[in-house]
N, C-alpha and C. Protein backbone atom coordinates (compact mmCIF):
# COMPACT_ATOMS: atom_id res chain seq x y z
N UNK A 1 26.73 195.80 121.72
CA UNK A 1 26.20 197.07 122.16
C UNK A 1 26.70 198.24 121.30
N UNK A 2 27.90 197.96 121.25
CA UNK A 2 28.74 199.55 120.35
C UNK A 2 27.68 199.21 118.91
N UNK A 3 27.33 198.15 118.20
CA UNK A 3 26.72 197.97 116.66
C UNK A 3 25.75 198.83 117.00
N UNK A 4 24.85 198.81 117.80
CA UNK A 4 23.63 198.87 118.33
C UNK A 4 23.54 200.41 118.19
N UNK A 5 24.51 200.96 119.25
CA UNK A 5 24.81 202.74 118.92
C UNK A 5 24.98 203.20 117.98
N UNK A 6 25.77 202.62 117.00
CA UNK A 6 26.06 203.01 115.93
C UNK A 6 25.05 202.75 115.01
N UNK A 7 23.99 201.67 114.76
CA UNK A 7 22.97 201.64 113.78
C UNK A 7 22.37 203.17 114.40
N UNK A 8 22.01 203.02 115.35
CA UNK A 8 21.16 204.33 116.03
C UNK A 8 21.81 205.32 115.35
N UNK A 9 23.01 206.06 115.60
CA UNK A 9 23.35 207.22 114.63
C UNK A 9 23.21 207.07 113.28
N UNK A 10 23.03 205.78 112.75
CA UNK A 10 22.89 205.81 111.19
C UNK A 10 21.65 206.15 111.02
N UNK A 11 20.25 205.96 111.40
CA UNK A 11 19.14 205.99 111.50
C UNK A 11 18.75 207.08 111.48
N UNK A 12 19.24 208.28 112.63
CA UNK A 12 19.24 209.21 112.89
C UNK A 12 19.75 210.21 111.89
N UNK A 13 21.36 210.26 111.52
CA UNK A 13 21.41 210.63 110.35
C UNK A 13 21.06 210.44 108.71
N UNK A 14 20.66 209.66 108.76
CA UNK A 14 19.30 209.16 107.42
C UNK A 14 18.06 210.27 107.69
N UNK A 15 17.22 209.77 109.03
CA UNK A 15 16.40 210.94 108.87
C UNK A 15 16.89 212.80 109.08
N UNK A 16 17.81 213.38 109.12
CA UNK A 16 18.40 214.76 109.11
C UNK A 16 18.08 214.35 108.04
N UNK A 17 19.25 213.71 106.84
CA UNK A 17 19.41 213.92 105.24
C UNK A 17 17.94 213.68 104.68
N UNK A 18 17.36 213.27 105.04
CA UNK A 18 15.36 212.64 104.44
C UNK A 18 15.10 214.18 104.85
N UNK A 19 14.83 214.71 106.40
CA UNK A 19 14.34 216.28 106.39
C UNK A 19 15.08 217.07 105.66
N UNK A 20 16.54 217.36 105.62
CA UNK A 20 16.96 218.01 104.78
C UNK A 20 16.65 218.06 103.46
N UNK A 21 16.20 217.04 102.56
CA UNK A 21 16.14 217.18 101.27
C UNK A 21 14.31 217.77 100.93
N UNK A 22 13.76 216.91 102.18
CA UNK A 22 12.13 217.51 101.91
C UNK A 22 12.37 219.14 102.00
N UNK A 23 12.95 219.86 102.97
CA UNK A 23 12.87 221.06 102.61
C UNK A 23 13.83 221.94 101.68
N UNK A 24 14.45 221.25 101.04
CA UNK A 24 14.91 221.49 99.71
C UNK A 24 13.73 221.37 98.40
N UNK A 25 13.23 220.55 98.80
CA UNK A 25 12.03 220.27 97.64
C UNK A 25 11.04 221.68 98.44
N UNK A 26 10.79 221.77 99.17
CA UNK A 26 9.64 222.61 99.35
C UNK A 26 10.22 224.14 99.24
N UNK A 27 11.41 224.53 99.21
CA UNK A 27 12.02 225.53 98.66
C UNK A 27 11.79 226.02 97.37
N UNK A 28 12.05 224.91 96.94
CA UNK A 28 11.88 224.79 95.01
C UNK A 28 10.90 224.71 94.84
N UNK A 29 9.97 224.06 95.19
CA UNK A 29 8.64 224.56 95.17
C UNK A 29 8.27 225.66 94.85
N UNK A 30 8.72 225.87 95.89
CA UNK A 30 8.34 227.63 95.73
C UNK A 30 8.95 228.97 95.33
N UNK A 31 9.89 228.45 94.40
CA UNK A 31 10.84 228.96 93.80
C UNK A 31 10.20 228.67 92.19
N UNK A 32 9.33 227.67 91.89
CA UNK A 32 8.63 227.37 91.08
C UNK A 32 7.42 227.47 90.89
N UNK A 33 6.67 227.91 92.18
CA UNK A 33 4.99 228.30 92.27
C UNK A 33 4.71 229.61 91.15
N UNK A 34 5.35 230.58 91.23
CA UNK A 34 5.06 231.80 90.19
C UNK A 34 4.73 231.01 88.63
N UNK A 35 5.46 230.13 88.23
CA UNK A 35 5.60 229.64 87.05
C UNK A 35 4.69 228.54 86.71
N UNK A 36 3.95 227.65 87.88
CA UNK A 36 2.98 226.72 87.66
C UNK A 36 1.38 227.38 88.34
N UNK A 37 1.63 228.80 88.68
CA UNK A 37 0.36 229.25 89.11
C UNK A 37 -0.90 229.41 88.10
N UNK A 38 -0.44 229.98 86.73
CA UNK A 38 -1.34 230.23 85.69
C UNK A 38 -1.91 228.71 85.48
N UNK A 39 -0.95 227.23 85.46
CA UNK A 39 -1.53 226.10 85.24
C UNK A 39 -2.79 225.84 86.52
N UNK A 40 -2.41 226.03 87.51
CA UNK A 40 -3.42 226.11 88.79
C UNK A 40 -4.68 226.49 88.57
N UNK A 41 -4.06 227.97 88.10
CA UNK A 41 -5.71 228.86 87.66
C UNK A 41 -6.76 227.91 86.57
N UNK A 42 -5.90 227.85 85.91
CA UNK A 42 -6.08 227.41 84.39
C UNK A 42 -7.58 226.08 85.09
N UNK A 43 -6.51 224.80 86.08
CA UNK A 43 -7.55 223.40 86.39
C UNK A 43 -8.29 224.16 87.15
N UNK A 44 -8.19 225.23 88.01
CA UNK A 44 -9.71 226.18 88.67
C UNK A 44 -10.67 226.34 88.05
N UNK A 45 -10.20 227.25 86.91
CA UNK A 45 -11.44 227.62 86.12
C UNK A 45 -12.05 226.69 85.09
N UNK A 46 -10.80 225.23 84.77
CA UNK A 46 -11.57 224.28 83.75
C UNK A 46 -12.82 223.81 85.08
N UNK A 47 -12.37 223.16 85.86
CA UNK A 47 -13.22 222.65 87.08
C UNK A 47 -14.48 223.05 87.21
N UNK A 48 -14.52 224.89 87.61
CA UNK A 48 -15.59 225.11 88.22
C UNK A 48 -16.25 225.30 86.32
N UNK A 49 -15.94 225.18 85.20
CA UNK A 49 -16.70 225.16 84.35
C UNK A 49 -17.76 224.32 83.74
N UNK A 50 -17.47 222.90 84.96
CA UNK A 50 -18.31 222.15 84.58
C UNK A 50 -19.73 222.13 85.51
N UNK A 51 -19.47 223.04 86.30
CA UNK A 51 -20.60 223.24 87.19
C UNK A 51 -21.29 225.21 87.06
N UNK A 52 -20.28 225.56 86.28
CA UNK A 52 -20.65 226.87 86.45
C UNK A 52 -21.96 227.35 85.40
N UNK A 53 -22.64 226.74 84.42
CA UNK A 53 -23.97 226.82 83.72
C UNK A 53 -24.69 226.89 84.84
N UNK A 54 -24.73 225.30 85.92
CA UNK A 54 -25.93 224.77 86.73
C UNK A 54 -26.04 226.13 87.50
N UNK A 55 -25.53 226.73 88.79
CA UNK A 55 -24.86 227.78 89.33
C UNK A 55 -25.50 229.10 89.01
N UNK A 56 -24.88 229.15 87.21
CA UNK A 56 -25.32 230.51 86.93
C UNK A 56 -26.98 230.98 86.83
N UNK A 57 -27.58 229.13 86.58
CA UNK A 57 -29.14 229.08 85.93
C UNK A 57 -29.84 229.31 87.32
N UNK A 58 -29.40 228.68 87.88
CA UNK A 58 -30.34 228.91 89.56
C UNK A 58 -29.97 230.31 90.33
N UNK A 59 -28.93 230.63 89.83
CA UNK A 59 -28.68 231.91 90.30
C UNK A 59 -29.69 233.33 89.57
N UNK A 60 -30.78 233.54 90.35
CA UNK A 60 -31.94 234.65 89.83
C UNK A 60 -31.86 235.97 90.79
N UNK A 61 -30.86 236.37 91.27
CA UNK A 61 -30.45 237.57 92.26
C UNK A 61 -29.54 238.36 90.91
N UNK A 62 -29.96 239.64 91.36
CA UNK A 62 -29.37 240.55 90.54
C UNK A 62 -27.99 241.37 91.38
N UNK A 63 -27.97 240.87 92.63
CA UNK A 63 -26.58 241.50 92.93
C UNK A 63 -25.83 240.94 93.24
N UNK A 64 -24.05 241.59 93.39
CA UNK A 64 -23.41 240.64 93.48
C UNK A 64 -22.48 240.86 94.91
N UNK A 65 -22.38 239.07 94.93
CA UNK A 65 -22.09 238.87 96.43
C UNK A 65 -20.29 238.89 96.59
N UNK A 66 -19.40 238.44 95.54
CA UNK A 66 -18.23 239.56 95.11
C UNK A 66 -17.80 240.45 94.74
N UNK A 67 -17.86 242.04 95.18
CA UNK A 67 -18.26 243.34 95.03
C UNK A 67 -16.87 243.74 94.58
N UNK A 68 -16.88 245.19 94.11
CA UNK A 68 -15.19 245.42 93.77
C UNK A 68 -14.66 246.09 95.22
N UNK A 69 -15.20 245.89 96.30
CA UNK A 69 -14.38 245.90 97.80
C UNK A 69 -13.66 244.71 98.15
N UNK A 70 -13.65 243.69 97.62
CA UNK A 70 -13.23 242.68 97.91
C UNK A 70 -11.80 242.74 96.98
N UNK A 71 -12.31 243.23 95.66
CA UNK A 71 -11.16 243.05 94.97
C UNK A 71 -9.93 243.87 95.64
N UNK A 72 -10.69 244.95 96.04
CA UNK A 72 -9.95 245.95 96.71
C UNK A 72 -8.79 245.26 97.65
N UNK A 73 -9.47 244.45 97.87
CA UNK A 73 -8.82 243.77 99.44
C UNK A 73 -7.48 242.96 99.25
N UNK A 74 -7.99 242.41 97.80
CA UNK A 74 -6.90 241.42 97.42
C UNK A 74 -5.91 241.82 96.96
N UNK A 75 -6.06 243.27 96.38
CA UNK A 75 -5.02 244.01 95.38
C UNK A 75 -4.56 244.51 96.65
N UNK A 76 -4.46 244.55 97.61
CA UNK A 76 -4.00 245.75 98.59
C UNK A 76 -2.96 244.66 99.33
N UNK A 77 -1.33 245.46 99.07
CA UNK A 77 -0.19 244.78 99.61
C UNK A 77 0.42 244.53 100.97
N UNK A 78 0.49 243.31 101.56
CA UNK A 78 0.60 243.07 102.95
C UNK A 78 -0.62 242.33 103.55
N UNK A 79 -0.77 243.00 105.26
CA UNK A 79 -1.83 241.57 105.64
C UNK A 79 -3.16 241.59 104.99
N UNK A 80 -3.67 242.60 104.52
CA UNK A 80 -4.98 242.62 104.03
C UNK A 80 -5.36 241.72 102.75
N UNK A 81 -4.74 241.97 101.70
CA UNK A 81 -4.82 241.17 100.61
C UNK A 81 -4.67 239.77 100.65
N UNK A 82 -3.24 239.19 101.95
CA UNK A 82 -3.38 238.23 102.10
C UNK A 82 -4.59 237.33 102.87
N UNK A 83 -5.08 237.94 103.90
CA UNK A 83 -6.14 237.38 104.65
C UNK A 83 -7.34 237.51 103.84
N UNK A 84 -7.52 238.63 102.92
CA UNK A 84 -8.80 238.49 102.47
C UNK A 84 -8.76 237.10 101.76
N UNK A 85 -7.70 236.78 100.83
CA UNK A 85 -7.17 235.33 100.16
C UNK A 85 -7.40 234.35 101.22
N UNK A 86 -7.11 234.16 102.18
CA UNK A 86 -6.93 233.27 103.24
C UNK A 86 -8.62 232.77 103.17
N UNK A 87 -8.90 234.08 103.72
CA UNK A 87 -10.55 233.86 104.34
C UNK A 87 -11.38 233.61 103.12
N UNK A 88 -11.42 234.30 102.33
CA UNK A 88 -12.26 233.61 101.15
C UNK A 88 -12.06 231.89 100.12
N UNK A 89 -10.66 231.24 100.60
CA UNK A 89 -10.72 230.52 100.27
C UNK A 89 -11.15 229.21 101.10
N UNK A 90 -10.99 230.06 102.59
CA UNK A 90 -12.13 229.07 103.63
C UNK A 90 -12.97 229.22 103.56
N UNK A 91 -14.00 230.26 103.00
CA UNK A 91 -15.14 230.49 103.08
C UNK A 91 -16.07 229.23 102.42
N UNK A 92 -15.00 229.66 100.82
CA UNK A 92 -15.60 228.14 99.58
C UNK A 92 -15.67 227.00 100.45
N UNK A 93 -13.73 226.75 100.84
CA UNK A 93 -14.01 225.24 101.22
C UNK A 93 -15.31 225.08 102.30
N UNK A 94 -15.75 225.73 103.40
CA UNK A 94 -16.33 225.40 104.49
C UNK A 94 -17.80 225.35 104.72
N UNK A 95 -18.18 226.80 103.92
CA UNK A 95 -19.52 227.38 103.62
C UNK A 95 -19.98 226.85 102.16
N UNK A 96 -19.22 227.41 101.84
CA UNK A 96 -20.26 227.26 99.92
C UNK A 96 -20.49 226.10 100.01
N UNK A 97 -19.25 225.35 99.25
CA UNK A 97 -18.96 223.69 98.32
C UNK A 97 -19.61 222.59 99.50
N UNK A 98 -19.28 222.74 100.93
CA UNK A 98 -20.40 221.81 101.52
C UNK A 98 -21.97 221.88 100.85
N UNK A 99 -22.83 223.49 101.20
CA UNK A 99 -23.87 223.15 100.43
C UNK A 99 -24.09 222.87 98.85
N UNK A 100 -23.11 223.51 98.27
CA UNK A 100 -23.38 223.24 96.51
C UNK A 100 -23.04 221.77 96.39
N UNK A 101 -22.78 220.66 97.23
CA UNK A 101 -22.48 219.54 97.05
C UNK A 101 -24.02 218.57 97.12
N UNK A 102 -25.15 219.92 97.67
CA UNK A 102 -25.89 218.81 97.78
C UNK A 102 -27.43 218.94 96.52
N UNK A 103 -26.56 219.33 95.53
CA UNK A 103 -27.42 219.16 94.00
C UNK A 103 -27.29 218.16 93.42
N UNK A 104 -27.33 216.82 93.68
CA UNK A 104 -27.15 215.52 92.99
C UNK A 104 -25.72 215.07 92.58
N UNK A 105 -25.97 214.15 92.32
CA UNK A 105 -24.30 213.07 92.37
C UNK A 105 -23.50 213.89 91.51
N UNK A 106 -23.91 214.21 90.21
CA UNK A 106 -22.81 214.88 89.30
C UNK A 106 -22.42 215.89 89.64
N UNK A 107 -23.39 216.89 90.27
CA UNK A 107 -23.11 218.30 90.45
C UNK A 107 -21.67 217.93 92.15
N UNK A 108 -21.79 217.25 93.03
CA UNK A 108 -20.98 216.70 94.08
C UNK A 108 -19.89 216.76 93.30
N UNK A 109 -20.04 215.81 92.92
CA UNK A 109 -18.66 215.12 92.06
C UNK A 109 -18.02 216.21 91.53
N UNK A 110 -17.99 217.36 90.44
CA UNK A 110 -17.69 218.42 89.80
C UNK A 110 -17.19 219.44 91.36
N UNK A 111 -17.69 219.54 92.19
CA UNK A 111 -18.02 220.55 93.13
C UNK A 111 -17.03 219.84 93.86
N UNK A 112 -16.57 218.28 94.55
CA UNK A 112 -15.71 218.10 95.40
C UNK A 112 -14.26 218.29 94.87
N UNK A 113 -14.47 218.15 93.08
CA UNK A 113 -13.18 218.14 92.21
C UNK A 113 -12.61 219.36 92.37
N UNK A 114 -13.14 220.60 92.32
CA UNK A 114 -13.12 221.79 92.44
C UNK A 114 -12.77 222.28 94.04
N UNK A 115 -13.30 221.75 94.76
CA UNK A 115 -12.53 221.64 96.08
C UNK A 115 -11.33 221.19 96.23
N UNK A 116 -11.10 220.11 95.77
CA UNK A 116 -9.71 219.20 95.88
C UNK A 116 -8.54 220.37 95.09
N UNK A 117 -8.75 220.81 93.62
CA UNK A 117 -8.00 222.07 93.71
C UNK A 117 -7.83 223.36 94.45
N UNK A 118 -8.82 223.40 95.11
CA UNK A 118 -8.26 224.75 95.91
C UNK A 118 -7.92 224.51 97.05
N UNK A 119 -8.26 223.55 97.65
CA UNK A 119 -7.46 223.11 98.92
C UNK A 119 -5.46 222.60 97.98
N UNK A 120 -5.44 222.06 97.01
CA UNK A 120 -4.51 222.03 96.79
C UNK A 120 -3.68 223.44 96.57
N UNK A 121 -4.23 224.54 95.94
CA UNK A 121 -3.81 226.10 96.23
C UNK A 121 -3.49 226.18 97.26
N UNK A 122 -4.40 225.96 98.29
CA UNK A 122 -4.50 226.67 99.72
C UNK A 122 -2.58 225.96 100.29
N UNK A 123 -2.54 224.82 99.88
CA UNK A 123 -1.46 223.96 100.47
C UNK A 123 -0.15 224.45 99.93
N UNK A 124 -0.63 225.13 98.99
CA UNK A 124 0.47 225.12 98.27
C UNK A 124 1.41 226.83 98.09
N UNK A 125 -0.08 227.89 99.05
CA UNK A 125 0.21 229.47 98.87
C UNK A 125 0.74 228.94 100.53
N UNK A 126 -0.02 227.99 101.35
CA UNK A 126 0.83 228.32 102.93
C UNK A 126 2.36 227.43 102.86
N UNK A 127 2.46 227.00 102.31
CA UNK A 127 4.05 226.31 102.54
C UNK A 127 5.17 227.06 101.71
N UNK A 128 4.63 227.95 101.00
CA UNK A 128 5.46 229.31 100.53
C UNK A 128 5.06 230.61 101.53
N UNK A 129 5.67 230.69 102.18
CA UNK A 129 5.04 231.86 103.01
C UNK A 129 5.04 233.06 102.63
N UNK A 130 5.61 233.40 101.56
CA UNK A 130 5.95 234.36 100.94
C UNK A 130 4.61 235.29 100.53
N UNK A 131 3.58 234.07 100.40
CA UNK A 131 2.10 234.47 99.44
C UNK A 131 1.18 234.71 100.57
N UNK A 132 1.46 233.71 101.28
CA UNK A 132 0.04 233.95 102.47
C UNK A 132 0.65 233.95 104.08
N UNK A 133 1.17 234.93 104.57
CA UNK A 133 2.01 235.32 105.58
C UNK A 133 0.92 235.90 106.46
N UNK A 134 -0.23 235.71 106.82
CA UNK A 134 -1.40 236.39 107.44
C UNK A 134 -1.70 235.87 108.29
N UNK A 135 -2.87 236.40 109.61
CA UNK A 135 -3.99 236.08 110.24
C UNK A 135 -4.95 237.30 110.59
N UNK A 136 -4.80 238.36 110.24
CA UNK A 136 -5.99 239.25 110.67
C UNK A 136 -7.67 239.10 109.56
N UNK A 137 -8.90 239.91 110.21
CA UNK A 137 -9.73 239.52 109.50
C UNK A 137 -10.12 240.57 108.28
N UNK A 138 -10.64 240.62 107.05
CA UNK A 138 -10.91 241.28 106.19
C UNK A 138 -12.50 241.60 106.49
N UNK A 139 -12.49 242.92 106.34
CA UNK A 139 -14.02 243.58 106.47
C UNK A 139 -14.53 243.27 105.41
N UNK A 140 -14.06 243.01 104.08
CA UNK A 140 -14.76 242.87 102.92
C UNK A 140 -15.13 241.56 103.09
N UNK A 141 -14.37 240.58 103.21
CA UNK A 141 -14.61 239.02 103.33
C UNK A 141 -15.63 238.75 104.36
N UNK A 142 -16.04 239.77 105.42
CA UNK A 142 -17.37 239.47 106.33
C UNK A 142 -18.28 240.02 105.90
N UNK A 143 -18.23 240.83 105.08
CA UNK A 143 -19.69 241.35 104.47
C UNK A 143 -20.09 240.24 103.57
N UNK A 144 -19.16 239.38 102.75
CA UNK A 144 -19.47 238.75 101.91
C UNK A 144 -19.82 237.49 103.02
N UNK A 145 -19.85 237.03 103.85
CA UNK A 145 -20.09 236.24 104.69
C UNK A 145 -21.42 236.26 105.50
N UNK A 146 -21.56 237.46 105.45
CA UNK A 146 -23.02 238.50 106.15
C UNK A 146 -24.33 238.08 104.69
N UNK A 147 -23.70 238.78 103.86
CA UNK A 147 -24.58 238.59 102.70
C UNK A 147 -24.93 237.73 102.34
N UNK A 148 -24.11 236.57 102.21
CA UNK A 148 -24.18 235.09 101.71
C UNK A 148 -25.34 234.15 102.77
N UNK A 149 -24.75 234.45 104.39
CA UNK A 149 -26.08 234.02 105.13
C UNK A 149 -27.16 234.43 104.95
N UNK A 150 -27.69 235.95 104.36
CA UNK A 150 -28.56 236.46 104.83
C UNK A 150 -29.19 235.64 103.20
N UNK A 151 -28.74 235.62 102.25
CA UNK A 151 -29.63 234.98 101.43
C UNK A 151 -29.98 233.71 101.24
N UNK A 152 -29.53 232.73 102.38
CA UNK A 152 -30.48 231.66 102.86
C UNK A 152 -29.93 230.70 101.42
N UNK A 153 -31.11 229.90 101.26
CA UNK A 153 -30.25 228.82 100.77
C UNK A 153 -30.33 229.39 99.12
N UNK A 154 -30.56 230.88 98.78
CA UNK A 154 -29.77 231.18 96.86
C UNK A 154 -28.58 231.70 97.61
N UNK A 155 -27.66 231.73 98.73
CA UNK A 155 -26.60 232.17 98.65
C UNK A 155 -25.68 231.00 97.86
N UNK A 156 -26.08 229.80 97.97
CA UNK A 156 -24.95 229.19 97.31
C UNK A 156 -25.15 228.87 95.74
N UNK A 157 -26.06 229.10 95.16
CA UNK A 157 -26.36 229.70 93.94
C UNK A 157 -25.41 231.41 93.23
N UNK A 158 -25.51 231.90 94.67
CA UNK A 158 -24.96 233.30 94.01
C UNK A 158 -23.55 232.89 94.25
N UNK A 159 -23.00 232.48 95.55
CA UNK A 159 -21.42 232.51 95.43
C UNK A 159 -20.62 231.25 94.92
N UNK A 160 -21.85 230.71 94.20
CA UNK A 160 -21.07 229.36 93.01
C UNK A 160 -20.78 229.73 91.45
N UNK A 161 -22.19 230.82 91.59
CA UNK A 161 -22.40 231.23 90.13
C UNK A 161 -21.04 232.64 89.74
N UNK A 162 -20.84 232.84 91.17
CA UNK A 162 -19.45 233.93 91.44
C UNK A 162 -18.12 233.33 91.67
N UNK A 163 -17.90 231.98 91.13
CA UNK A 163 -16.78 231.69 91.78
C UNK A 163 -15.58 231.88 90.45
N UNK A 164 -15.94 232.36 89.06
CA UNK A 164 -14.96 232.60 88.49
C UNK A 164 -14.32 233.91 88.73
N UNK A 165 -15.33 235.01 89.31
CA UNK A 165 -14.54 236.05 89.62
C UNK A 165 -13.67 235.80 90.77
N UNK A 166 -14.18 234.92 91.48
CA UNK A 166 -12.94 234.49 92.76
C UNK A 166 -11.74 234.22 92.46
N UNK A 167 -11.70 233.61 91.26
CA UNK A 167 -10.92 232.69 90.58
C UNK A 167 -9.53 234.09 89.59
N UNK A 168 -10.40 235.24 89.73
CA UNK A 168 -9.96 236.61 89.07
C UNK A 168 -9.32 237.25 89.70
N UNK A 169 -9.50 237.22 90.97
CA UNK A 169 -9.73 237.98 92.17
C UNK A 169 -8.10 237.23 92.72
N UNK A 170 -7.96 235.90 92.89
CA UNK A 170 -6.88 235.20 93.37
C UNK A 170 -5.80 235.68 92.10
N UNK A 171 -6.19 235.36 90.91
CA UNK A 171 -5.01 235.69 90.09
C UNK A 171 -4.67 237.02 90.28
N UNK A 172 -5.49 237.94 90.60
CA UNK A 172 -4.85 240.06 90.71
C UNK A 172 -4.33 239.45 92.12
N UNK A 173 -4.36 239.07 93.33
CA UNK A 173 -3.64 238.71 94.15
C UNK A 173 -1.92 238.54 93.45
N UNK A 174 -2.32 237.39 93.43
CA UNK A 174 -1.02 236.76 93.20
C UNK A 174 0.02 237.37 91.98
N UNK A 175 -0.75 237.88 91.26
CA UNK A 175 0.20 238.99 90.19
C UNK A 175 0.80 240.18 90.78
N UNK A 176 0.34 240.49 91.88
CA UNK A 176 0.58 241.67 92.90
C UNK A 176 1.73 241.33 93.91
N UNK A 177 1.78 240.23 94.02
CA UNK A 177 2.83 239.31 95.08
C UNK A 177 3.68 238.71 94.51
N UNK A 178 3.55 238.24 93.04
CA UNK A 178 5.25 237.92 92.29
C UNK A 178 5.75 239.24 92.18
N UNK A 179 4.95 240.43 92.02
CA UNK A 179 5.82 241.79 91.23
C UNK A 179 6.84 242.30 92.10
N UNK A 180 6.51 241.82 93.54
CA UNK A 180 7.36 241.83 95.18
C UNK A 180 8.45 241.28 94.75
């Protein structure tokens, strides 16, 4: 019986030292995110470049559905900038890239790849809290949400063929939040 107790505290203290070291790694992490962010950007914008011709060609609207209010939103320090970040990067994953997924196998494929990085962003700005410390809603990010429905199915033409300024838009973020 006493072995028995005692494996039990060994077990137990194994997993403390296993949690302890994961959040040592996720510290450093993020003690290292400023410095691997430009590489981030960098597989964003290679990504959406392999879909961003198709995007731009079907895209025949002359206005744009990322306005400089949005940018506004992102440059602006505290909850606003962060939530507008928040919400526009749910917007892609939830709204857009579901429908831009459904232009044939290659265009999917390019379009889920491009997902898989920004959900990897997304994972990677909330476990640093430092970057995305938010929940309120951005007025700019619902107009762009307003707009995007109201143009039916060229909205995902316009906010695919717009996703490098998103991609612009996250980097003036985040250059605004290392300078903190």
């Amino acid at each position: 019986m006493p072995s028995a107790a005692l494996l039990c505290c060994l077990v137990f203290l194994a997993g403390v030292g296993a949690s302890r070291d994961r959040g040592t790694q996720s510290e450093n992490s993020c003690t290292h995110f400023p410095t691997s962010l430009p590489h981030m950007l960098h597989e964003l914008r290679a990504a959406f470049s392999r879909v961003k011709t198709f995007f731009q060609m079907k895209d025949q609207l002359d206005n744009m559905l990322l306005n400089g209010s949005l940018l506004e939103d992102f440059k602006l320090r505290g909850y606003l900038g962060c939530q507008a970040l928040s919400e526009m990067i749910q917007f892609y994953l939830e709204e857009v890239m579901p429908q831009a997924e459904n232009h044939g196998p290659d265009i999917k494929e390019h379009v889920n790849s491009l997902g898989e990085k920004l959900k990897t962003l997304r994972v990677r700005l909330r476990r640093c809290h430092r970057f995305l410390p938010c929940e309120n809603k951005s007025k700019a990010v619902e107009q762009v949400k307003s707009a995007f429905s109201k143009l039916q199915e060229k909205g995902v033409y316009k906010a695919m063929s717009e996703f490098d300024i998103f991609i612009n838009y996250v980097e003036a973020y985040m250059t605004t939040k290392m300078k903190n």
